[in-house]
Protein backbone atom coordinates (compact mmCIF):
# COMPACT_ATOMS: atom_id res chain seq x y z
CA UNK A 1 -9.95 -8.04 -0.09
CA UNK A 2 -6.91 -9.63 -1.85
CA UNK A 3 -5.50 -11.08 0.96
CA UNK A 4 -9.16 -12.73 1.55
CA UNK A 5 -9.65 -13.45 -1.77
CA UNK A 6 -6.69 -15.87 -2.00
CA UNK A 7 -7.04 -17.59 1.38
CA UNK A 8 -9.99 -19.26 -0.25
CA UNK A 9 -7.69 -21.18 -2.68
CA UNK A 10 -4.77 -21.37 -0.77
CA UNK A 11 -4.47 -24.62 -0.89
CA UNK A 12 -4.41 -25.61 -4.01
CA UNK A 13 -2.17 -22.19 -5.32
CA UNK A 14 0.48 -23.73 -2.56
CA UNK A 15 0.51 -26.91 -3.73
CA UNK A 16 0.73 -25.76 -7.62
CA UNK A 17 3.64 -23.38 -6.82
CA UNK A 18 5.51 -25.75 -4.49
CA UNK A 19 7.01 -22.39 -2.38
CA UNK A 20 7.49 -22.80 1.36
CA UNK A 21 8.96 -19.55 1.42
CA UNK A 22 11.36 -16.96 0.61
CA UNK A 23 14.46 -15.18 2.15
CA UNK A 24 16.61 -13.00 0.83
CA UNK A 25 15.64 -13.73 -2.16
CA UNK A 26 16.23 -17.16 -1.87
CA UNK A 27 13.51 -19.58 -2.66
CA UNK A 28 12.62 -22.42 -0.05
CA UNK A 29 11.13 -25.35 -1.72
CA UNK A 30 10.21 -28.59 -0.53
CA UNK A 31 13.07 -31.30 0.43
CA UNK A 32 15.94 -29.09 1.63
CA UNK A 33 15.90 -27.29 -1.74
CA UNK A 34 16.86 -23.72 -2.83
CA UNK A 35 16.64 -21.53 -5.91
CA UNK A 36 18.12 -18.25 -6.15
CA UNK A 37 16.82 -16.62 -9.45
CA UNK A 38 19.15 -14.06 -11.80
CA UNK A 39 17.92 -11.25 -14.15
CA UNK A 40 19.67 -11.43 -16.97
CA UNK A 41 20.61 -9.07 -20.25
CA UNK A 42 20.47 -10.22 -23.49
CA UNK A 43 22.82 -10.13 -26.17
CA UNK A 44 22.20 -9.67 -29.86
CA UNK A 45 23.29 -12.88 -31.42
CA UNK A 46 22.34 -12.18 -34.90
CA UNK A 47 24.85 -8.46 -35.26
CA UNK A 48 27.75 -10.17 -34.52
CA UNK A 49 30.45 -11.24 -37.02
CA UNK A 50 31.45 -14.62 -37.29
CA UNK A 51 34.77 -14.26 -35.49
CA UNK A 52 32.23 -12.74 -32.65
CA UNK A 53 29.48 -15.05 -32.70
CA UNK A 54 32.30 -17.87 -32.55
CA UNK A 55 34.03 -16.43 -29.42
CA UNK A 56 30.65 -16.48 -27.84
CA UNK A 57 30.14 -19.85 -28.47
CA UNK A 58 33.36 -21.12 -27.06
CA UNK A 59 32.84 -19.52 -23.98
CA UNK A 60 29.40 -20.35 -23.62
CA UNK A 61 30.60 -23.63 -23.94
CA UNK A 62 33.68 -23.32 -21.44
CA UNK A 63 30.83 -21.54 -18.68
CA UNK A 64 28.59 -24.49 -18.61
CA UNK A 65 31.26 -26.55 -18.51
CA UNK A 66 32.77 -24.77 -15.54
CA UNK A 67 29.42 -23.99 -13.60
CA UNK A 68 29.21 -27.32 -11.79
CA UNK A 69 25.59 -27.60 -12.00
CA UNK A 70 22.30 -27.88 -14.03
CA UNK A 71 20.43 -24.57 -14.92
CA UNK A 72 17.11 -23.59 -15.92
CA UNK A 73 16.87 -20.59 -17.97
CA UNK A 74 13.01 -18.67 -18.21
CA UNK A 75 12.23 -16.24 -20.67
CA UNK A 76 9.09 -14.46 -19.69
CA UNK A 77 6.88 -12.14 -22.04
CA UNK A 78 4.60 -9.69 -20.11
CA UNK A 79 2.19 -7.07 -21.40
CA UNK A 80 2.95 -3.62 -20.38
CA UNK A 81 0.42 -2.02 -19.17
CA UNK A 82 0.24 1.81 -21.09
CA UNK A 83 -2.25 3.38 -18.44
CA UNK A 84 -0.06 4.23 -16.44
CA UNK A 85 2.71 5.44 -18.96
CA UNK A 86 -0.17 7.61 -20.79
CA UNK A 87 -1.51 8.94 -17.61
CA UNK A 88 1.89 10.53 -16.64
CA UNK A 89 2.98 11.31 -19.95
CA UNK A 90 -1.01 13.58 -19.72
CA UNK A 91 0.43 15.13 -16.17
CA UNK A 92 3.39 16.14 -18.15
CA UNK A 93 1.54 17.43 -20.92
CA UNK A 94 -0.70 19.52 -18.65
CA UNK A 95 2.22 20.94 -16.55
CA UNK A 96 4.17 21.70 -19.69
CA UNK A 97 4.14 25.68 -20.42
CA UNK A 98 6.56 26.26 -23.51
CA UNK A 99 4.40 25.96 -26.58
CA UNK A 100 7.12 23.98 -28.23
CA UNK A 101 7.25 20.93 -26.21
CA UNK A 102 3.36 20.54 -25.61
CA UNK A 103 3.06 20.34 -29.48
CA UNK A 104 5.73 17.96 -29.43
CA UNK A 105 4.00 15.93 -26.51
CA UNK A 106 0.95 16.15 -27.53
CA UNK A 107 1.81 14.33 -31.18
CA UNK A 108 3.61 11.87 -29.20
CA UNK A 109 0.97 11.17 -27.17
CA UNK A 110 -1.38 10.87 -29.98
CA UNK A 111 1.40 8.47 -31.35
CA UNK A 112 0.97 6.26 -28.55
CA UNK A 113 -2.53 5.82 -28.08
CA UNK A 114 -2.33 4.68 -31.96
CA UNK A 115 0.00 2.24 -31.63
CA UNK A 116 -1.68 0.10 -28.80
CA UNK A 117 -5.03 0.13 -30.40
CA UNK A 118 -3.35 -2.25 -32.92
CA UNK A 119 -0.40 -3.36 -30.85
CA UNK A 120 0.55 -5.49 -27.94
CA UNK A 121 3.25 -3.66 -26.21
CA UNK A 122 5.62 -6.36 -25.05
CA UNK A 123 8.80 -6.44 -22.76
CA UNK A 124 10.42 -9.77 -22.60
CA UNK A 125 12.79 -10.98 -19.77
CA UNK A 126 15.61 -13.70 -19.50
CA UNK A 127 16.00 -15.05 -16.19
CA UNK A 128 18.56 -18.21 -14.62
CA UNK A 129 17.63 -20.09 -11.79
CA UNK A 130 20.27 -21.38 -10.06
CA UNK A 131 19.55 -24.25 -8.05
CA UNK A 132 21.11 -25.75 -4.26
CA UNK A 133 19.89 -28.79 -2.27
CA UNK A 134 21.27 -30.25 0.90
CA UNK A 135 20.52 -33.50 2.97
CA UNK A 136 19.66 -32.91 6.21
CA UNK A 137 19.12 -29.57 8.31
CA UNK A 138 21.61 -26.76 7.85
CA UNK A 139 21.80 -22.80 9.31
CA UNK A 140 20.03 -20.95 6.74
CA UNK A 141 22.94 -18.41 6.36
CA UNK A 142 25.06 -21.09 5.32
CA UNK A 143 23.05 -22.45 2.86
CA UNK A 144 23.02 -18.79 1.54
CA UNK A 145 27.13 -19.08 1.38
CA UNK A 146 27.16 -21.91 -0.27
CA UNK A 147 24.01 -20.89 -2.64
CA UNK A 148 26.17 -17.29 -3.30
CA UNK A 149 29.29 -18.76 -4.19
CA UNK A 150 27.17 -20.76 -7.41
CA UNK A 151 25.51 -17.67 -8.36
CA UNK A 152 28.83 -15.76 -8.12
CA UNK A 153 30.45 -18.30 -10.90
CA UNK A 154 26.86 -18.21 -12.89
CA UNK A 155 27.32 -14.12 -12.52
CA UNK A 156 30.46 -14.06 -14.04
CA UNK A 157 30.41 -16.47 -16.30
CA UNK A 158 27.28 -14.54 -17.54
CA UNK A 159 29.23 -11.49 -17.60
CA UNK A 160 31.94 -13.17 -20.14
CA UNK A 161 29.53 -13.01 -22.47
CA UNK A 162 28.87 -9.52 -21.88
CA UNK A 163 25.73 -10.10 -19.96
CA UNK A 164 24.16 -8.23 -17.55
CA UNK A 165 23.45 -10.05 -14.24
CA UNK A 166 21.87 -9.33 -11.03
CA UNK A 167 20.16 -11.51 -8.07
CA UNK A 168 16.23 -10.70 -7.70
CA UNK A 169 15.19 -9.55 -4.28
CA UNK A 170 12.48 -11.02 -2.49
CA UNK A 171 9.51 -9.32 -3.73
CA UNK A 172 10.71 -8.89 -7.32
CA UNK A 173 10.71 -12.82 -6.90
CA UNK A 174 7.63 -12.90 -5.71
CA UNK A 175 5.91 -10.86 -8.42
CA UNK A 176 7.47 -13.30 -10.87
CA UNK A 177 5.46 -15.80 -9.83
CA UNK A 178 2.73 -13.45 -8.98
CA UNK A 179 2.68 -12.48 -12.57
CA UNK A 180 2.08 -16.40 -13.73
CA UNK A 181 -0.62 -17.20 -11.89
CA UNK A 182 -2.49 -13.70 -11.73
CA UNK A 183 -1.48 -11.94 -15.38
CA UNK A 184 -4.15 -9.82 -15.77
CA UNK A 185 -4.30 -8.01 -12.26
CA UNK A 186 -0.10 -8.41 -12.09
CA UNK A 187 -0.52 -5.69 -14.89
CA UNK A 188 -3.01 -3.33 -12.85
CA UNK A 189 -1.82 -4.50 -9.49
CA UNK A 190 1.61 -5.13 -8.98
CA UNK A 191 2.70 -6.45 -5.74
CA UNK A 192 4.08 -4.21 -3.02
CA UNK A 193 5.56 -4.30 0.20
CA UNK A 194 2.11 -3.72 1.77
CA UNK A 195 0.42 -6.31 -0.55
CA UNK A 196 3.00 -8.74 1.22
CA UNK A 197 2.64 -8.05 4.00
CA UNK A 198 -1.36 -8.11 4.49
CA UNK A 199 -0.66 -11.40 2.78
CA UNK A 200 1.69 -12.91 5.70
CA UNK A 201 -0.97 -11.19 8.49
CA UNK A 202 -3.39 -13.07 6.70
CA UNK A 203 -2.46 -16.26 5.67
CA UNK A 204 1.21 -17.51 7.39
CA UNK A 205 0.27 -16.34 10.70
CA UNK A 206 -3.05 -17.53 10.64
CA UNK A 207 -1.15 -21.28 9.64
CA UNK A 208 0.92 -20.74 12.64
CA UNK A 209 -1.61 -19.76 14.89
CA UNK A 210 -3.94 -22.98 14.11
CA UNK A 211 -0.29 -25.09 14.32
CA UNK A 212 -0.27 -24.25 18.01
CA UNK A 213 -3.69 -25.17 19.04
């Protein structure tokens, strides 16, 4: 039913998102264009001394200085959804037999379901895209060379300022953009292998099968 429900308005979701694909984790965009998109970890800006906060600076401003090329740097805010959390935390409560801890789940629980009738619970995400763009045709592999050896030089200049980097895979980059455009049943729903791949049965093939006739 998803799969059917979004080949209604795939047409104008395609040409909102501007996605021909995805490999690798690579995005393929229009005109010989490629993203490749990094998680990254925070740092706490505001708990560092001066001397600290200074060093940070200076190599924040050596990195982007080094990097070669522009950046665009997301922060996303999502809603976590607590069903699920609450729903294990009640397996563990009801598979719990030492008297102790089910008291002490139990109050926790109870501490939970309190908080998110008055709060939001929030997780918030920094991501980089690093871009690559070509003229003309080239092997895909070596656009993913020549893509890798960017992010490697975004990765560690990223990790000079004690960041946390990795590369998101092709689904996790999917779901990104997933969780834009559908936030409400991204939080119920999250995408999954399967979910992917009834969407390619159902949509790309069908594209390529009316491209031959």
């Amino acid at each position: 039913m998803f799969a059917l429900r979004k080949s209604k308005a795939r047409s104008s979701s395609r040409s909102q998102i501007g996605i021909k694909g995805i490999n690798d984790g690579i995005l393929i965009l229009p005109n010989n264009s490629y993203r490749a998109v990094l998680e990254v970890s925070s740092v706490n800006f505001e708990l560092k001394s001066e001397d600290e906060q200074d060093a940070i600076i200076e190599t924040y401003e050596s990195f982007l200085n080094s990097v070669g090329t522009s950046l665009q740097i997301l922060i996303r805010t999502r809603e976590i959804d607590m069903d699920k959390y609450l729903s294990d935390l009640k397996e563990r409560l009801e598979s719990e037999a030492e008297p102790v801890y089910m008291e002490q789940l139990k109050n926790y629980e109870e501490f939970i379901k309190s908080l998110i009738l008055s709060n939001k619970i929030l997780t918030r995400r920094f991501y980089v895209i690093v871009p690559y763009s070509n003229v003309g045709k080239l092997d895909f592999e070596l656009i993913k060379e020549q893509l890798g050896l960017t992010v490697d030089v975004v990765a560690k200049g990223m990790n000079r300022l004690g960041m946390q980097v990795r590369q998101l895979s092709s689904i996790e980059a999917l779901d990104l953009f997933y969780s834009f455009y559908n936030p409400q049943q991204a939080k119920i729903q999250p995408l999954t292998e399967k979910a992917i791949h009834m969407i390619y049965t159902a949509l790309i093939q069908k594209e390529e099968k009316g491209a031959k006739l």
